[in-house]
Protein backbone atom coordinates (compact mmCIF):
# COMPACT_ATOMS: atom_id res chain seq x y z
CA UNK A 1 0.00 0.00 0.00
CA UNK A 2 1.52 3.44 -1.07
CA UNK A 3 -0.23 6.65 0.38
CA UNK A 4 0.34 9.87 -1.09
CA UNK A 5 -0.35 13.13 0.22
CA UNK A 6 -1.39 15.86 -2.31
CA UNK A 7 -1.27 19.76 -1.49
CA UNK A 8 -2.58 22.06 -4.06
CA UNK A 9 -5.27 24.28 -4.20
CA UNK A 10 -7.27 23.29 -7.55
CA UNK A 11 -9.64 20.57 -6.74
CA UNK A 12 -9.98 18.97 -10.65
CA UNK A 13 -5.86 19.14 -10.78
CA UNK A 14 -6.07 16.80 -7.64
CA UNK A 15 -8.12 14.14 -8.27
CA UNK A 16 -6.04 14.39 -12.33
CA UNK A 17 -3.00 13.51 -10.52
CA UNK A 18 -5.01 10.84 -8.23
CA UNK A 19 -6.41 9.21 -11.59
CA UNK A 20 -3.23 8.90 -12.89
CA UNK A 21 -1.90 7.46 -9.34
CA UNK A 22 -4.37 5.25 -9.42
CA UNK A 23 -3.96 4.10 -12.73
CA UNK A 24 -0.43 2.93 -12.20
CA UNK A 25 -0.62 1.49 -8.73
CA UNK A 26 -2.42 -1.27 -7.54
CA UNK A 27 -3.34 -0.16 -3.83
CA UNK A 28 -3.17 3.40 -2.54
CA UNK A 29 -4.03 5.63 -0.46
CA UNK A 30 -4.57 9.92 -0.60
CA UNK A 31 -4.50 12.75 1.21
CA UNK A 32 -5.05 15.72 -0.39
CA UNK A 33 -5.34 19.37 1.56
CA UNK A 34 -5.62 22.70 -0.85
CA UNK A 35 -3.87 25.31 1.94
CA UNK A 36 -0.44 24.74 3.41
CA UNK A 37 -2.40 24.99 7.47
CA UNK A 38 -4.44 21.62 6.26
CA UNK A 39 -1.39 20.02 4.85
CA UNK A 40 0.36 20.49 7.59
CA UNK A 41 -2.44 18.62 9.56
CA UNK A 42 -2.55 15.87 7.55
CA UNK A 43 1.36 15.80 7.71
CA UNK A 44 1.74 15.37 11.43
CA UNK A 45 -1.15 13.06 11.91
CA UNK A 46 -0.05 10.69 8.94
CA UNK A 47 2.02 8.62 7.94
CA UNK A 48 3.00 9.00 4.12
CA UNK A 49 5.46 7.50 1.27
CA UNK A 50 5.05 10.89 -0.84
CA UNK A 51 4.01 14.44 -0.43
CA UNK A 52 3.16 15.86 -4.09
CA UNK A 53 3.38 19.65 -3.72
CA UNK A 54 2.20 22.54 -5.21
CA UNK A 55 3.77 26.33 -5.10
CA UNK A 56 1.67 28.53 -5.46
CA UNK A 57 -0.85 28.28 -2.73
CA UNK A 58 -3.11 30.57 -0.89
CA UNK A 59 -1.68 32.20 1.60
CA UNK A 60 1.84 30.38 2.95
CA UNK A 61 3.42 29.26 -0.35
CA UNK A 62 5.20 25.50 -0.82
CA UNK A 63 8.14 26.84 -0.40
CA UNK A 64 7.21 27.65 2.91
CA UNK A 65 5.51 24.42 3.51
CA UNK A 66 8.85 22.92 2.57
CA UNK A 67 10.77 24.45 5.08
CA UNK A 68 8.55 23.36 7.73
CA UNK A 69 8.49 19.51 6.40
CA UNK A 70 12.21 19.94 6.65
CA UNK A 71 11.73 20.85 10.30
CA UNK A 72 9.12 18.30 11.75
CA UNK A 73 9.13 15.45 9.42
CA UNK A 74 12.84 15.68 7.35
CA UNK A 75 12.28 11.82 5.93
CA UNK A 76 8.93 12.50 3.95
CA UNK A 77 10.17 12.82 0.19
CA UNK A 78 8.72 15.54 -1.53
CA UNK A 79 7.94 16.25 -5.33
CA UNK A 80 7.27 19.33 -6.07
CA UNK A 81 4.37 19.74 -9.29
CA UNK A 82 4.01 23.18 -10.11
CA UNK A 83 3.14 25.65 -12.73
CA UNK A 84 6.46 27.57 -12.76
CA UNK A 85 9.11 26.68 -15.62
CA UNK A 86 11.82 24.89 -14.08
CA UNK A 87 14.47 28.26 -14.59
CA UNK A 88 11.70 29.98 -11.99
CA UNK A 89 11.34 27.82 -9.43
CA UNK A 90 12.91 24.24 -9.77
CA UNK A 91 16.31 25.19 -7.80
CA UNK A 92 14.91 27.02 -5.23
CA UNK A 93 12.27 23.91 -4.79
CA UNK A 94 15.39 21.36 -4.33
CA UNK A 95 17.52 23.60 -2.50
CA UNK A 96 14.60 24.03 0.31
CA UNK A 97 14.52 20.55 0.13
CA UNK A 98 12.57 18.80 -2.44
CA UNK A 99 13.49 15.37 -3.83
CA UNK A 100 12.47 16.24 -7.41
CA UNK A 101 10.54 19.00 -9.17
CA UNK A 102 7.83 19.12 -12.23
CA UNK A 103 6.12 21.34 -14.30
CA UNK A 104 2.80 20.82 -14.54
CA UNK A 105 2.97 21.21 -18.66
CA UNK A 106 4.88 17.40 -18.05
CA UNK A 107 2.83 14.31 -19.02
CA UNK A 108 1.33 11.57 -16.64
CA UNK A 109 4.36 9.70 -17.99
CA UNK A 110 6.79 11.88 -16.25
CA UNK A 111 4.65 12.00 -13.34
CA UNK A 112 4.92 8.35 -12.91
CA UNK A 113 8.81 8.19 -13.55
CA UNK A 114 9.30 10.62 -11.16
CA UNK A 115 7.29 9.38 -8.43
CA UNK A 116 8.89 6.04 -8.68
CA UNK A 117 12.77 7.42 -9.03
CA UNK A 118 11.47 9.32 -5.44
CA UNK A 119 9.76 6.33 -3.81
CA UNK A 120 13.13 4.17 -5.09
CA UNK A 121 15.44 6.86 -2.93
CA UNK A 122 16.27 8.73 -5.63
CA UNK A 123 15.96 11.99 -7.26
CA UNK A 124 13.65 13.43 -9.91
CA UNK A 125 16.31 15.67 -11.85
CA UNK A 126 15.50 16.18 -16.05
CA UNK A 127 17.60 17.30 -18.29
CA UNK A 128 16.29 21.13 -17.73
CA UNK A 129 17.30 21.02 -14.35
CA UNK A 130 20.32 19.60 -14.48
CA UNK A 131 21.70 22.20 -17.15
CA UNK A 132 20.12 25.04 -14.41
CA UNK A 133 22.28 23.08 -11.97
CA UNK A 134 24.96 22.72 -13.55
CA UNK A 135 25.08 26.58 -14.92
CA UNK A 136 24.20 27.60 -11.73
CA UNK A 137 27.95 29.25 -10.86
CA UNK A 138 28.09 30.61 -14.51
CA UNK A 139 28.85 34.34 -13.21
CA UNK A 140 25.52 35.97 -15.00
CA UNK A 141 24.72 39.24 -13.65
CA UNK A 142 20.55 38.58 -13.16
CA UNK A 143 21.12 35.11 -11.42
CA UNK A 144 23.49 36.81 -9.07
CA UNK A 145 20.96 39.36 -7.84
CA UNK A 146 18.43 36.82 -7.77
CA UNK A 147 20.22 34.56 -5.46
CA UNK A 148 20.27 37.65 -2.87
CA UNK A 149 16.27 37.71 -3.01
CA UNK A 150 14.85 35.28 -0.39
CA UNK A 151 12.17 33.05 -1.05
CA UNK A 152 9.46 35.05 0.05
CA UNK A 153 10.92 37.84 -2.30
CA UNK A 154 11.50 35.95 -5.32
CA UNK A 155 7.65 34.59 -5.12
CA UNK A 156 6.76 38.11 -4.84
CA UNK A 157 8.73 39.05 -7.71
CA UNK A 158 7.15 36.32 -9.35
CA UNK A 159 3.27 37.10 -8.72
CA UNK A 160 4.35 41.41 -9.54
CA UNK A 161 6.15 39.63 -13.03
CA UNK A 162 2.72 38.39 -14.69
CA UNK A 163 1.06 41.91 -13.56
CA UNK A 164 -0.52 41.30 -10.32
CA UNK A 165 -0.80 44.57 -7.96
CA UNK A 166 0.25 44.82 -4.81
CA UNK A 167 -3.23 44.57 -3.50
CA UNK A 168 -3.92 41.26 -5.69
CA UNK A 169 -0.89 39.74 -4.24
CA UNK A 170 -1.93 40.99 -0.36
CA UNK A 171 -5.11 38.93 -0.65
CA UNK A 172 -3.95 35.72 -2.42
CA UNK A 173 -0.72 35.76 0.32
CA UNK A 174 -3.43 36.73 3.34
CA UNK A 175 -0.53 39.30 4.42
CA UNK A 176 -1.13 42.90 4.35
CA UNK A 177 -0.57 45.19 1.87
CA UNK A 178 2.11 47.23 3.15
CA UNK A 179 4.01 43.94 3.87
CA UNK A 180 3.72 43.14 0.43
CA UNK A 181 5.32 47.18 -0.71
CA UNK A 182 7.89 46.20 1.67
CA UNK A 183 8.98 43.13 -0.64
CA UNK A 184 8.54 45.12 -3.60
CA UNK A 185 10.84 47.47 -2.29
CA UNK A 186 13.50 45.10 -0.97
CA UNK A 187 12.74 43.42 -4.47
CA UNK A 188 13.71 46.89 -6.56
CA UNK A 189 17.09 47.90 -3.96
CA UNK A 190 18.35 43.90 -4.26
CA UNK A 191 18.01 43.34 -8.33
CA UNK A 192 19.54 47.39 -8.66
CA UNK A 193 15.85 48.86 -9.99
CA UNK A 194 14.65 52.17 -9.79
CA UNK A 195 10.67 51.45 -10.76
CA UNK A 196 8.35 49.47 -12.19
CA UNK A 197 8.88 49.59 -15.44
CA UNK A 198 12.92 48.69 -14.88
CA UNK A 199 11.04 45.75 -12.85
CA UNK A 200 9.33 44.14 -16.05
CA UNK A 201 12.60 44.99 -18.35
CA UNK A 202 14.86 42.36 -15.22
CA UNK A 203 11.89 40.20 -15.60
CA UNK A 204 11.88 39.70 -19.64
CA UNK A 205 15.50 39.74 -19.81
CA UNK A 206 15.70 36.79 -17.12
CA UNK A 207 12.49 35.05 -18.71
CA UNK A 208 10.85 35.36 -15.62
CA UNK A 209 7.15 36.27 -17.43
C-alpha cells in the first residue's frame, strides 16, 4: 500500500494527478489538503510515502511548507508539481529541500517516472534542471541578484512579473498590503531597480514572465 499526500489548491488538478496514481498502482491511499495549514495537519497526523506539492498556494506558499516539512518530518520525500518553468522555481524547490521537481505542462508519464525514481530513494532531476544546476555558478549578472532575493521575495517578484498589484498579491498571500510594498521594495534595492517599469525589463530579460 503506497499513500500519497497531495497539497494544491485546484480541486480537478487533484483528483487528475489521483487518476493517474491510481492508474499505475495497484493499492493506494490519498491525502489531499488545498492550503499549506491543512497540509500540515494531515502531515503530522499521517504517515506517508510521498508528499506531491504545489507552489503557489493561498496564503503560505510550498516553499514555505517545505521548510517546515524539513523541520518536523525531514524523511517525507517531496515532489514538487508546479506551474512555474523549471528556470523559476525548480532550484529554489530542491535547495529548500525537495526530492524532485515538475512542471505541470509534463505528461502523466513523467509523473509516474518521477514518483517512482522518489519512492526508489532517488531523485527526480531532467535534463532542464540539471543544465540550471549545472550553470548555476556561470557568473551571470541577473542570477546573481536573484540569489540575494529570499524566497518570500522571489515569489513576490514572481506574482508582480505576470502583472498582479500589490493589492492582488496581499489577498492571495493573506498578508497585508504594506508587507507586500515592503517586498517590492527590498525586491527593486536587491536586483539594482529604480521602478516598475525597470522591474518588467529584469523580468523579460531573465524570462521570468
Amino acid at each position: 500500500m503506497k499513500r500519497f499526500i497531495i497539497i494544491d489548491d485546484h480541486y480537478i488538478f487533484r483528483q487528475g494527478v489521483k487518476k493517474i496514481i491510481n492508474d499505475a498502482y495497484d493499492h493506494v491511499e490519498f491525502g489531499e489538503a488545498e492550503s499549506v495549514e491543512k497540509g500540515v495537519e494531515l502531515i503530522r497526523n499521517h504517515s506517508w510515502d510521498l508528499l506531491i506539492l504545489d507552489i503557489n498556494l493561498p496564503g503560505r506558499s510550498g516553499l514555505d511548507l517545505l521548510n517546515d516539512v524539513k523541520s518536523f518530518n525531514p524523511d517525507l520525500p517531496v515532489l514538487v508539481l508546479s506551474m512555474y518553468e523549471e528556470d523559476q522555481m525548480a532550484l529554489r524547490a530542491l535547495k529548500t529541500g525537495a526530492r524532485g521537481y515538475l512542471t505541470k505542462a509534463r505528461t502523466a508519464v513523467n509523473l509516474i517516472d518521477a514518483i517512482e525514481r522518489i519512492l526508489n530513494g532517488g531523485q527526480y532531476i531532467n535534463k532542464n534542471v540539471s543544465e540550471l544546476l549545472t550553470n548555476e555558478y556561470r557568473g551571470d549578472k541577473g542570477e546573481n541578484l536573484l540569489k540575494s532575493l529570499s524566497d518570500r521575495e522571489y515569489f513576490v517578484l514572481l506574482r508582480l512579473a505576470t502583472g498582479q498589484s500589490v493589492t492582488s498579491i496581499s489577498l492571495t498571500m493573506a498578508l497585508s498590503v504594506k508587507t507586500i510594498s515592503t517586498y517590492r521594495s527590498r525586491i527593486l534595492k536587491k536586483l539594482r531597480l529604480k521602478n516598475t517599469i525597470q522591474l518588467f525589463e529584469f523580468v523579460k530579460d531573465n524570462r521570468l514572465e
